[in-house]
C-alpha atoms as a PDB file:
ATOM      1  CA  UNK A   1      62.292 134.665  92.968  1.00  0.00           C
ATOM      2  CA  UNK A   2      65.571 132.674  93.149  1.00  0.00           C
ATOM      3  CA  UNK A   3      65.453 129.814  95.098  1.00  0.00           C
ATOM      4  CA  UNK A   4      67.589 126.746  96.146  1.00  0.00           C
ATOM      5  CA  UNK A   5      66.608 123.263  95.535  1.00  0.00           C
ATOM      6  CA  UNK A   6      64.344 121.608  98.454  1.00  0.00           C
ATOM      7  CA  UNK A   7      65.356 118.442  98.113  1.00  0.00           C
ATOM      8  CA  UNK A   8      68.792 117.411  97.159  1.00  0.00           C
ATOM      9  CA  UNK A   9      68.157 113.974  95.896  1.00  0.00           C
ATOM     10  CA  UNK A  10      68.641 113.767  91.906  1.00  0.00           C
ATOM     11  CA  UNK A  11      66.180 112.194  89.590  1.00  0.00           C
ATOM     12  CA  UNK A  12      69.069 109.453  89.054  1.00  0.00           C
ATOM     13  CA  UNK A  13      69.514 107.808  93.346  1.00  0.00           C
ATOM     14  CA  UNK A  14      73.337 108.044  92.190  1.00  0.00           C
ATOM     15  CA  UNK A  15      73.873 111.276  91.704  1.00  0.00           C
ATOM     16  CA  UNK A  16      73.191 114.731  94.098  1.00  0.00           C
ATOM     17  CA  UNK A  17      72.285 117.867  93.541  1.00  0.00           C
ATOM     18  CA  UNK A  18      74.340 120.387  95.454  1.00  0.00           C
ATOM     19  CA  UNK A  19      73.342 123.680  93.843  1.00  0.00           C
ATOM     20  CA  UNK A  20      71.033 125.286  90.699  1.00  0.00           C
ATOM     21  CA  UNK A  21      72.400 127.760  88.559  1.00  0.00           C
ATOM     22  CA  UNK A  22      70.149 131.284  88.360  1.00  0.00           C
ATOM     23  CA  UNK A  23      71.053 132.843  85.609  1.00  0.00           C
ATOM     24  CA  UNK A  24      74.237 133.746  83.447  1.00  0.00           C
ATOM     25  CA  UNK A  25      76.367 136.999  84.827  1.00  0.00           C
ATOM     26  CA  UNK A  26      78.559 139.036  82.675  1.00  0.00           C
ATOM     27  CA  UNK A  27      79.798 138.484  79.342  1.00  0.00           C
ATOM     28  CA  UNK A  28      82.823 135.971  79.990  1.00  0.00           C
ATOM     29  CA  UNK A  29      80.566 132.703  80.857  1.00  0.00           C
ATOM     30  CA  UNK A  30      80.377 133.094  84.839  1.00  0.00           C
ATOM     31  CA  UNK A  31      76.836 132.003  86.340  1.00  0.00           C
ATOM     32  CA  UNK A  32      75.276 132.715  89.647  1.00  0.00           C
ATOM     33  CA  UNK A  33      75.207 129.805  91.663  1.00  0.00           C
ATOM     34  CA  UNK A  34      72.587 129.027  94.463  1.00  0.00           C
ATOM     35  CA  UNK A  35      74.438 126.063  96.702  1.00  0.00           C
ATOM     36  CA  UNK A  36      72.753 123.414  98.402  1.00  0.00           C
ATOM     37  CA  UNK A  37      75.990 121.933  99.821  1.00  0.00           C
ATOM     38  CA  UNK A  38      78.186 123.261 102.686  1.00  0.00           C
ATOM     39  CA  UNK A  39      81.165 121.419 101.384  1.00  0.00           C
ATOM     40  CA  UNK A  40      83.703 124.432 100.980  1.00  0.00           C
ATOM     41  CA  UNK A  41      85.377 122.736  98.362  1.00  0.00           C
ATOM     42  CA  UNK A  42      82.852 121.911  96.583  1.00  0.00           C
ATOM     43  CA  UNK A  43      82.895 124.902  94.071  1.00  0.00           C
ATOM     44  CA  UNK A  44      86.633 125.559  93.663  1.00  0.00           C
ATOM     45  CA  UNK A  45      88.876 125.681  91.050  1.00  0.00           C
ATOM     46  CA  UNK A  46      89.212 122.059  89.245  1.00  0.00           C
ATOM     47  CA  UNK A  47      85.890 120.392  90.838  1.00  0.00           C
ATOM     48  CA  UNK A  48      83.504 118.490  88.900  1.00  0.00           C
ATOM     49  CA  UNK A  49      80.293 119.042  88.815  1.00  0.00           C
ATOM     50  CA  UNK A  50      77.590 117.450  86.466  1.00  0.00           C
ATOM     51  CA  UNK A  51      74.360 118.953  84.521  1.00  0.00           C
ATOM     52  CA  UNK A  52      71.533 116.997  82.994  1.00  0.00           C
ATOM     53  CA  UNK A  53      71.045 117.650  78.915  1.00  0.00           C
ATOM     54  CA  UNK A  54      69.168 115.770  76.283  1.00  0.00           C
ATOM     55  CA  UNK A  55      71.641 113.408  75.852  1.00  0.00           C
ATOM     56  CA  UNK A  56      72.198 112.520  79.559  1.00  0.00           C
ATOM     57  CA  UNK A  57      75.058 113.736  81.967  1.00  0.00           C
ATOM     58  CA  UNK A  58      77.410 116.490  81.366  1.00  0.00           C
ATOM     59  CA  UNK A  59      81.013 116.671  83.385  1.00  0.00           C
ATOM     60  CA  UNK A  60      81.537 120.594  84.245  1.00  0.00           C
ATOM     61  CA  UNK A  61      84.958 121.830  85.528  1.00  0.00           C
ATOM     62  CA  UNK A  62      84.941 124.390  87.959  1.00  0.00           C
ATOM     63  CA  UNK A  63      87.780 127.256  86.673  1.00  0.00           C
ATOM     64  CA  UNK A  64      86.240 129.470  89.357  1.00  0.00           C
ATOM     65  CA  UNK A  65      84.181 130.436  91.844  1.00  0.00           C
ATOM     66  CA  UNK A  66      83.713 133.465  94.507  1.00  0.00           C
ATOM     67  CA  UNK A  67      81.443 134.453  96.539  1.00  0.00           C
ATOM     68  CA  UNK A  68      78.676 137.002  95.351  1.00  0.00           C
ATOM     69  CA  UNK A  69      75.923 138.217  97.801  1.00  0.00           C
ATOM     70  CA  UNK A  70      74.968 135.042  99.297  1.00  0.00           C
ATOM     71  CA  UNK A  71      75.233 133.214  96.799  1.00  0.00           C
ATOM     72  CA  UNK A  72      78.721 131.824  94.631  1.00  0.00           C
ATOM     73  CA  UNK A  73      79.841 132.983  90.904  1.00  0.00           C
ATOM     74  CA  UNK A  74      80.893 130.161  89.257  1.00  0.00           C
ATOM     75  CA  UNK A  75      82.937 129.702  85.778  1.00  0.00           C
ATOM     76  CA  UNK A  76      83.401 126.510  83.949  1.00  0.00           C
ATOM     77  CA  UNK A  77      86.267 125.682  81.387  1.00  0.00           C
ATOM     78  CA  UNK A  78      83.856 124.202  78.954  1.00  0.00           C
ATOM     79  CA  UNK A  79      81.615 127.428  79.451  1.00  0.00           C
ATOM     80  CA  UNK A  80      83.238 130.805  77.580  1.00  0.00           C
ATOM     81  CA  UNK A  81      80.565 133.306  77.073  1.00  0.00           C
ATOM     82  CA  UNK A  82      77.271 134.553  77.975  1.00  0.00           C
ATOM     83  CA  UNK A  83      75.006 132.520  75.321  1.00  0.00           C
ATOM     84  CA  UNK A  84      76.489 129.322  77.114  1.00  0.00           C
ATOM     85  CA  UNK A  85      76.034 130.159  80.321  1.00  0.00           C
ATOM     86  CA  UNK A  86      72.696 131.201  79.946  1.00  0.00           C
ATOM     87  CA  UNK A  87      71.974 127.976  78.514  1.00  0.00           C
ATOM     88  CA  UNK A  88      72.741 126.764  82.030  1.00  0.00           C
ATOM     89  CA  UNK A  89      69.932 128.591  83.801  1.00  0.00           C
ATOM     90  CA  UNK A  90      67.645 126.587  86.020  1.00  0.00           C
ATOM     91  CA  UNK A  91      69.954 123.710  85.752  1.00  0.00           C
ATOM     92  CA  UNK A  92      70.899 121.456  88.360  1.00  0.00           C
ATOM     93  CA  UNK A  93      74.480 120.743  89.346  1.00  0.00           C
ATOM     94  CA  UNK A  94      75.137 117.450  90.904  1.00  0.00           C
ATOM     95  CA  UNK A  95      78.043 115.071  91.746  1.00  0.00           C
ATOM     96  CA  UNK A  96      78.277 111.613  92.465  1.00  0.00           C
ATOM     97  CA  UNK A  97      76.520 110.364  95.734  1.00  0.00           C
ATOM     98  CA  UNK A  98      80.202 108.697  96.657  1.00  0.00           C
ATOM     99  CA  UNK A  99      82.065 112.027  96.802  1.00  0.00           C
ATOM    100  CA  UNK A 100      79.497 113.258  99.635  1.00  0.00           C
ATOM    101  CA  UNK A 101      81.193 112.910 102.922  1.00  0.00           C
ATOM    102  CA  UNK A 102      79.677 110.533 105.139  1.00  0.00           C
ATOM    103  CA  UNK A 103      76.926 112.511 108.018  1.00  0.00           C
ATOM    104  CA  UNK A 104      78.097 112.994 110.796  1.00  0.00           C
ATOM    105  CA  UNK A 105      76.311 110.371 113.930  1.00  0.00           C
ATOM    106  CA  UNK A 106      72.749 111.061 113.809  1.00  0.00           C
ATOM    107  CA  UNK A 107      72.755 113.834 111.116  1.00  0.00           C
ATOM    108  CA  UNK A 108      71.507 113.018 107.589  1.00  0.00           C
ATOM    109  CA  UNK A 109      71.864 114.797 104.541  1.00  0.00           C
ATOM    110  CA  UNK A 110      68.421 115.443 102.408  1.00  0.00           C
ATOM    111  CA  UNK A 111      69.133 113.083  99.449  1.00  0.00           C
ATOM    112  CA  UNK A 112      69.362 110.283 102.104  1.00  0.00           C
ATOM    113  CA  UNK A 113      65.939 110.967 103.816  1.00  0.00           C
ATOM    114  CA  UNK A 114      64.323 111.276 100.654  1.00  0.00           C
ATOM    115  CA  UNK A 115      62.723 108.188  99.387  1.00  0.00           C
ATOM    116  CA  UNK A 116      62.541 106.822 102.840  1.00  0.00           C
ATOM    117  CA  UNK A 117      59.493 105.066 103.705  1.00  0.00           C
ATOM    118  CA  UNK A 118      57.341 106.712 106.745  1.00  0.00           C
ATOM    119  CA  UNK A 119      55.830 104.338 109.211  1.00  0.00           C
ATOM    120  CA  UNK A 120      53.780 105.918 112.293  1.00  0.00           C
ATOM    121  CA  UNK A 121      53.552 103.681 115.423  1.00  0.00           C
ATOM    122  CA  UNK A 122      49.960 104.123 115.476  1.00  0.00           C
ATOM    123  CA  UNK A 123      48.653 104.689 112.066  1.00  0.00           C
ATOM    124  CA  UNK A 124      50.646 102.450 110.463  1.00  0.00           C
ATOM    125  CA  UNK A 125      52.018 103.194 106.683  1.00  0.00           C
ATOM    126  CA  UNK A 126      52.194 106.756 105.914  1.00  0.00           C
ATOM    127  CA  UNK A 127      53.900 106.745 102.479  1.00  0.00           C
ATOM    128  CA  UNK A 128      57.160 108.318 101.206  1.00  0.00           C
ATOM    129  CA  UNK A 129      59.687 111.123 101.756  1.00  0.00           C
ATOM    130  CA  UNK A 130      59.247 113.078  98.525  1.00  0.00           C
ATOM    131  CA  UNK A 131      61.014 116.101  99.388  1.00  0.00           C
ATOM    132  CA  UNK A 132      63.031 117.989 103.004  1.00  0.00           C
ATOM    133  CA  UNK A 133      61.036 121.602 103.268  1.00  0.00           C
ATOM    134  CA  UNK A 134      62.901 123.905 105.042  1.00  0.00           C
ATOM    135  CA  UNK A 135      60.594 127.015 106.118  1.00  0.00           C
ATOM    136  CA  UNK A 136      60.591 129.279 108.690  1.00  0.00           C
ATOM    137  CA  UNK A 137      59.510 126.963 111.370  1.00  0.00           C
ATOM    138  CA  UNK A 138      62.228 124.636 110.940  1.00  0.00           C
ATOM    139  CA  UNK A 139      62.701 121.476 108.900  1.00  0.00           C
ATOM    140  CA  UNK A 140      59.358 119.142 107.177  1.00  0.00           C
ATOM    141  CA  UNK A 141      59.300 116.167 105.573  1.00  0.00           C
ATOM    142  CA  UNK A 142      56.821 116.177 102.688  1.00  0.00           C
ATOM    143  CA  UNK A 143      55.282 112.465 102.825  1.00  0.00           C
ATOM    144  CA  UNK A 144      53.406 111.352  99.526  1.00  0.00           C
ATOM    145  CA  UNK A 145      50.023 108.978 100.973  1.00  0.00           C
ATOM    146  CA  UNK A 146      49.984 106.096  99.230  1.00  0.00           C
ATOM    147  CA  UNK A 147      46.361 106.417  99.267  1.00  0.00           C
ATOM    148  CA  UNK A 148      46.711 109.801  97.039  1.00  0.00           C
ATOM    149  CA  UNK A 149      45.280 113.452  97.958  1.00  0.00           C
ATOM    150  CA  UNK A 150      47.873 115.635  99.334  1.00  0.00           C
ATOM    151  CA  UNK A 151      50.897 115.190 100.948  1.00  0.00           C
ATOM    152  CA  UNK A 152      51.741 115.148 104.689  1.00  0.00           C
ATOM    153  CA  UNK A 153      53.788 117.273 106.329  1.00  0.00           C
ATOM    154  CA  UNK A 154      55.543 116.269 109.230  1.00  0.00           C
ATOM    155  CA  UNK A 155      57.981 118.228 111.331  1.00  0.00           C
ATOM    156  CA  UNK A 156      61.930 117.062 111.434  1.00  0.00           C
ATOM    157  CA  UNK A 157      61.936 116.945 115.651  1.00  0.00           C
ATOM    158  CA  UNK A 158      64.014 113.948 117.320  1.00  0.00           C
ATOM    159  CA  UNK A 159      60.523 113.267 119.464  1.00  0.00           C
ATOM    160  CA  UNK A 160      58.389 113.025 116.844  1.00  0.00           C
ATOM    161  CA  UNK A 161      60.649 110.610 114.840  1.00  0.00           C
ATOM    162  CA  UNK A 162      62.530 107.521 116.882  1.00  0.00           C
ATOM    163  CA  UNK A 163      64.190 105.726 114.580  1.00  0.00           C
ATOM    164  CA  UNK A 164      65.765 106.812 111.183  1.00  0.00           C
ATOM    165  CA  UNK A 165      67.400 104.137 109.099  1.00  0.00           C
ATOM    166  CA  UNK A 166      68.463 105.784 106.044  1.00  0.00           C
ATOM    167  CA  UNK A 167      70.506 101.816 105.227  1.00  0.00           C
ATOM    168  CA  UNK A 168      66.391 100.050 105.375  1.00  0.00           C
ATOM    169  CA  UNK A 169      64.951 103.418 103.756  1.00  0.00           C
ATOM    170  CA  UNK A 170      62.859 103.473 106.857  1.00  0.00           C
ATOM    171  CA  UNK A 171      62.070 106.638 108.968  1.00  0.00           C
ATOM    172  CA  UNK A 172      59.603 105.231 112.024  1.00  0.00           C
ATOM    173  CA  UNK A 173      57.387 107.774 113.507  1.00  0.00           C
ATOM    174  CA  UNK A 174      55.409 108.517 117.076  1.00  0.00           C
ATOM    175  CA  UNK A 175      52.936 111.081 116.146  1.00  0.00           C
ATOM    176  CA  UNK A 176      50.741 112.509 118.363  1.00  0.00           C
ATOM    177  CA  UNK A 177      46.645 112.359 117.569  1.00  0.00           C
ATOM    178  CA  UNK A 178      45.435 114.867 115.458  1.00  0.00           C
ATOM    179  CA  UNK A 179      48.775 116.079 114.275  1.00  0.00           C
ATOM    180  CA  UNK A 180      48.669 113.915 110.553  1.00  0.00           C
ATOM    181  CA  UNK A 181      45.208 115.770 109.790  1.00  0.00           C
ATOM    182  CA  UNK A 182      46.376 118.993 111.300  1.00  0.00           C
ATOM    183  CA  UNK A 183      49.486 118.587 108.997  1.00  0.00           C
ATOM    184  CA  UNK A 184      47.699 117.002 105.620  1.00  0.00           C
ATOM    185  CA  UNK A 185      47.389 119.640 102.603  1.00  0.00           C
ATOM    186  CA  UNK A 186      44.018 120.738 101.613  1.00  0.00           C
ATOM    187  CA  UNK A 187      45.249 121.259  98.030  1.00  0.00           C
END
């Protein structure tokens, strides 16, 4: 099943991930595209974008891109036929975390949450933002315990969370009793 990233903060904390490429489509190098970025321009003609290979970072230009039943068909210059852009399946695309435009007042993108340290009023430390779920309930933040088992869950509501200061890495929470074992993973 084709799915977007769930977190769009990049193995390297300089770079972001702002889509995955599927699979290759047709014979002239295009590849389906799912994006994790709502920057309109961040898939046209003469963008760069970057993919991880063995030797490190590769700079992709964007020749083209339309839209394709939810999700974007994207050609690269450097990319001419089918065997190369099926090379590119599963791969992440990322750019630069200083080409992201800033968040808006109290919005944050997922690269900046993740990584964040999670301290509850009442329980104390909590551990670490490894990764934004989005489901159908709304948004989670999957917190790795520094004490190990599995991680925590917590929902992405203003009430629940008072203070987020992506600067300090620090995301302060107010959680209610019971919710961190109703919200641990058994697995």
């Amino acid at each position: 099943m084709e799915q977007a990233p769930r977190s769009t903060r990049s193995d390297d904390t300089e770079m972001v991930v702002v889509g995955s490429v599927v699979r290759a489509h047709g014979l002239r190098g295009e590849v389906l595209v799912v994006a994790d970025s709502e920057n309109p321009a961040r898939f046209v003609s003469g963008s760069e974008l970057f993919v991880r290979d063995g030797a490190g970072l590769r700079r992709l230009e964007v020749a083209s891109s339309r839209s394709h039943r939810g999700r974007e068909l994207v050609a690269f210059v450097e990319v001419t036929d089918r065997n190369a852009a099926e090379a590119l399946r599963g791969a992440l695309l990322e750019v630069p975390e200083e080409t992201v435009p800033a968040a808006e007042e109290g919005t944050f993108y997922y690269f900046q949450l993740v990584g964040c340290r999670v301290v509850d009023d009442g329980v104390g430390e909590l551990g670490e933002v490894t990764e934004v779920v989005e489901d159908g309930g709304g948004v989670l933040l999957s917190v790795a315990r520094p004490a190990g088992g599995g991680p925590v869950l917590i929902p992405f509501v203003g009430e629940l969370l008072p203070e987020i200061n992506v600067e300090e890495r620090l995301i302060r929470t107010d959680l209610p009793a019971g919710l961190l074992e109703a919200c641990g993973s058994t697995s």
